[in-house]
Protein backbone atom coordinates (compact mmCIF):
# COMPACT_ATOMS: atom_id res chain seq x y z
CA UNK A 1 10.65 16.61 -0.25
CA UNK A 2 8.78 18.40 2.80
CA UNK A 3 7.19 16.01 5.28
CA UNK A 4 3.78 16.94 4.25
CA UNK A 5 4.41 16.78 0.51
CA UNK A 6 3.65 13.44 0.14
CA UNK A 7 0.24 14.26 0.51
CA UNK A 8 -0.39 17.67 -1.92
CA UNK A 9 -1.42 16.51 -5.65
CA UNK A 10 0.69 14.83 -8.36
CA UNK A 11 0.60 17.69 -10.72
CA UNK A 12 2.61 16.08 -14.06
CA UNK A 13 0.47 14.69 -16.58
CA UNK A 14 3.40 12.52 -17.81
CA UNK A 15 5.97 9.85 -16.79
CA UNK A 16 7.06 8.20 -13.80
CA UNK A 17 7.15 10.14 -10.78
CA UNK A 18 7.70 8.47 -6.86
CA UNK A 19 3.64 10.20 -6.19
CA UNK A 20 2.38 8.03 -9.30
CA UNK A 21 4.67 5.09 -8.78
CA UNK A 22 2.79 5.22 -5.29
CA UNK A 23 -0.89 5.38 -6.29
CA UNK A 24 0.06 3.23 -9.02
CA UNK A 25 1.25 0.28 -6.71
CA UNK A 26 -1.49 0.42 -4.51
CA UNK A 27 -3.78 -0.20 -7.87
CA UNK A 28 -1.82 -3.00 -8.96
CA UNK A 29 -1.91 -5.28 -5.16
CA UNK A 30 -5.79 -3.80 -5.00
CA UNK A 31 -6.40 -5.93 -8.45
CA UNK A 32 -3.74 -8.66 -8.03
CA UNK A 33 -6.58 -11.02 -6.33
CA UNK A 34 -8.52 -9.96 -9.40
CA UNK A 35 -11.12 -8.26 -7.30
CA UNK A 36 -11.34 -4.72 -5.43
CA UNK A 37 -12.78 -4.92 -1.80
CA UNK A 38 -14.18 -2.53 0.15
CA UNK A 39 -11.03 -2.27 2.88
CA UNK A 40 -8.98 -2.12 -0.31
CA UNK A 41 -10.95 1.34 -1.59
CA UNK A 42 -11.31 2.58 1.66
CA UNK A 43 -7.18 2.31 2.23
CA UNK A 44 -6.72 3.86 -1.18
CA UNK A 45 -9.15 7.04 -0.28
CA UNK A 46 -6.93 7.52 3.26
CA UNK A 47 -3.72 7.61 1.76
CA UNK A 48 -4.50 9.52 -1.33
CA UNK A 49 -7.14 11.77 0.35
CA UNK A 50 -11.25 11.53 0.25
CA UNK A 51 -13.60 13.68 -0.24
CA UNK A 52 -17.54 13.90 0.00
CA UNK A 53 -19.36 14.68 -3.20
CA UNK A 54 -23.24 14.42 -3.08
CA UNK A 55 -23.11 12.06 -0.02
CA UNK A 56 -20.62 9.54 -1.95
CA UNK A 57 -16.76 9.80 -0.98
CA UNK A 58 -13.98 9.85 -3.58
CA UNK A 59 -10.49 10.29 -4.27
CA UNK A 60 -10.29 14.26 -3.41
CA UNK A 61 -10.12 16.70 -6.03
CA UNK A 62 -6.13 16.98 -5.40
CA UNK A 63 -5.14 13.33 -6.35
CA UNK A 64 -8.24 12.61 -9.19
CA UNK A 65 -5.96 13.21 -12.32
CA UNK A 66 -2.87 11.40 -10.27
CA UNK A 67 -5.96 8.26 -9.71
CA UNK A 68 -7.03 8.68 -13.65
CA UNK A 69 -3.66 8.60 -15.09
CA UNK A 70 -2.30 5.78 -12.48
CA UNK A 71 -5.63 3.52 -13.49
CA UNK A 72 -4.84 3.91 -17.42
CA UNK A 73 -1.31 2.98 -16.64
CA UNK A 74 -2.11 -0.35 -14.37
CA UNK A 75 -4.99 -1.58 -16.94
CA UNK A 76 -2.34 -0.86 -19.70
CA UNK A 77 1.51 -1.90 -18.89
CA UNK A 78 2.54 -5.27 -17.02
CA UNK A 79 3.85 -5.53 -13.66
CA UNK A 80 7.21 -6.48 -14.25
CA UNK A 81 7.76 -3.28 -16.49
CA UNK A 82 6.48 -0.92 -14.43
CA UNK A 83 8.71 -2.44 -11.10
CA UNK A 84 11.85 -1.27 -14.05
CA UNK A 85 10.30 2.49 -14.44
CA UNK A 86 9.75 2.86 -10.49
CA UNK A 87 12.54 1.44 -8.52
CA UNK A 88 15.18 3.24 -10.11
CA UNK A 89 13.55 6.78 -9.56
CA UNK A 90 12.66 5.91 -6.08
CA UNK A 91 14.32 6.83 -2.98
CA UNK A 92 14.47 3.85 -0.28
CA UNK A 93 12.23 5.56 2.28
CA UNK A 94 9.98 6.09 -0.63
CA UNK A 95 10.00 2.23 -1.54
CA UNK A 96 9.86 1.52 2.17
CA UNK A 97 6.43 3.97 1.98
CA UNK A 98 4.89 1.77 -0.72
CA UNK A 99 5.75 -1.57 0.69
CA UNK A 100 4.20 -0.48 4.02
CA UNK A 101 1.20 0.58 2.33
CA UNK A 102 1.29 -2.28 0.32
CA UNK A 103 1.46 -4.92 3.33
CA UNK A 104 -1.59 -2.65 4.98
CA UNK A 105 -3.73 -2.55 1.60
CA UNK A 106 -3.31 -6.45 1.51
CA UNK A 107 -4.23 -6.97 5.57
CA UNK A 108 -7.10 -4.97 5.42
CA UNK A 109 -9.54 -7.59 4.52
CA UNK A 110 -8.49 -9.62 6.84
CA UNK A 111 -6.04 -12.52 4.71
CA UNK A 112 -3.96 -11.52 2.37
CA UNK A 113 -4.78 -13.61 -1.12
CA UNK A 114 -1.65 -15.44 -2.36
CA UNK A 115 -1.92 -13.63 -5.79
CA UNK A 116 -0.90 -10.86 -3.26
CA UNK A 117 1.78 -12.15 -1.32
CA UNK A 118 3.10 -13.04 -5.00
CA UNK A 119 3.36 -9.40 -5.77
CA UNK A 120 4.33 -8.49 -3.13
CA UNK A 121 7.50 -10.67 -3.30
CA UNK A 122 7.95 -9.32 -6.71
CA UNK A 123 7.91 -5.49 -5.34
CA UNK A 124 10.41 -6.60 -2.64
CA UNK A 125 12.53 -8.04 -5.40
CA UNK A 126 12.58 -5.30 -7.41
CA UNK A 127 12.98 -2.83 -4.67
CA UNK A 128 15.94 -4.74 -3.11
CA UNK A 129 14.79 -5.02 0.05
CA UNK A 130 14.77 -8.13 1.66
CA UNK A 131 12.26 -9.99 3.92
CA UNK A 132 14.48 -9.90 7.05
CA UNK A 133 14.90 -6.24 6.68
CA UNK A 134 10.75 -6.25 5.82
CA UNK A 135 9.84 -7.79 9.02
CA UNK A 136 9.80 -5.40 11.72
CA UNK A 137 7.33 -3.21 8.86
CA UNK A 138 5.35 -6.28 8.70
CA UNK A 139 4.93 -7.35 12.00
CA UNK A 140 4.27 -3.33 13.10
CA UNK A 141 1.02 -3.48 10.12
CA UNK A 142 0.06 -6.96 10.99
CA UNK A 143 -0.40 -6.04 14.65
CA UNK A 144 -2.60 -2.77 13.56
CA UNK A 145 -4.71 -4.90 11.56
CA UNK A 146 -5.55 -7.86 13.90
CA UNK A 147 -8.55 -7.13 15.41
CA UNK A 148 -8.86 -10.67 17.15
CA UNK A 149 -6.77 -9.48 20.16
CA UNK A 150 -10.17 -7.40 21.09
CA UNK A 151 -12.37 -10.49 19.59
CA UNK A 152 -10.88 -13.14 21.24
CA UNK A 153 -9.05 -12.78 25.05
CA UNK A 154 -7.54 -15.92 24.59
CA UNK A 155 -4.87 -14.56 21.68
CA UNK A 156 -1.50 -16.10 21.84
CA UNK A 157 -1.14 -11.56 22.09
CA UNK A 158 -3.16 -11.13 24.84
CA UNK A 159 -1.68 -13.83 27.62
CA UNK A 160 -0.67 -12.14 30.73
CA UNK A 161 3.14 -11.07 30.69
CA UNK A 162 3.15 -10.75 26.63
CA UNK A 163 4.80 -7.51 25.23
CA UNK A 164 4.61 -6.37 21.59
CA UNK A 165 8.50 -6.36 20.69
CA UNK A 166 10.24 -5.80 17.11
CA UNK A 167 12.67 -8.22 16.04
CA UNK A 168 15.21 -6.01 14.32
C-alpha cells in the first residue's frame, strides 16, 4: 500500500477489506452514543473525502459506494462480529489508523460519551493493543482537540515553563 492509497476509493463491492473495515468503524463509534453530531459528520467527510454538490457537502464521489455499503453493514451485523472479520485482515499500522481516528471522531464534540469509551475498549481489545501502548496516540489527539488552552490562559497547559511531552 502507497502512502496516498489510503485515500483513493474502496472499489470491491464485497467483503471485508482494511478501506471498509475503516469507514465502517468510524460508523459504528459515530452511532455508539446513539446519536450522530455534527463534529462526528464533519470528521467522517475529512477522512473519507467531501465534496460540494448543489451547495451541500458529502462524502465525495470516490468513497459513496465504500459509505453505502459500510452503512448497510453497521445497521445490519453486531459489533462484536464485525471486530472478528476486521482484526485479522488488518495490518497493525492499519488498526493503529482506525483507533487514532477513532479517539479523534469521539473528541470532536468535545466529551467523549461513555457508550464510546466502551467501544472503544472493545476495538482495543480486539485489536490487541493495549492502553499503555494507546497513550502517547491519545494524549497527541486529546491535545489537538482541546481548545480551552486558547479559551482559558489559566490551563494546567498553558502555565509558564510547561512543555507538551509524550510519555512513551
Amino acid at each position: 500500500m502507497g502512502l496516498f492509497d489510503l485515500f483513493k476509493g474502496d472499489k470491491s463491492t464485497e467483503g471485508m477489506t482494511p478501506h471498509f473495515a475503516f469507514a465502517s468503524s468510524l460508523l459504528y463509534m459515530m452511532q455508539s452514543d446513539g446519536e450522530m453530531d455534527h463534529e462526528e459528520v464533519g470528521q467522517l467527510l475529512a477522512v473519507l473525502g467531501g465534496e460540494e454538490q448543489n451547495g451541500v457537502i458529502g462524502v465525495g464521489a470516490n468513497n459513496r459506494a465504500l459509505l453505502d455499503r459500510a452503512l448497510k453493514y453497521v445497521r445490519s451485523t453486531p459489533i462484536d462480529k464485525f471486530l472478528q472479520e476486521a482484526a485479522p485482515i488488518l495490518t497493525d499500522a492499519q488498526k493503529i489508523c482506525i483507533l487514532v481516528n477513532l479517539v479523534d471522531s469521539s473528541l470532536a464534540d468535545g466529551e467523549p460519551e461513555h457508550q464510546e469509551q466502551q467501544l472503544f475498549a472493545k476495538f482495543l481489545a480486539a485489536f490487541n493493543v493495549s492502553e499503555e501502548r494507546f497513550t502517547p496516540f491519545f494524549e497527541v489527539i486529546s491535545l489537538k482537540n482541546d481548545r480551552s488552552v486558547f479559551l482559558n490562559q489559566n490551563h494546567p497547559k498553558n502555565q509558564p515553563g510547561y512543555q507538551v511531552k509524550l510519555h512513551v
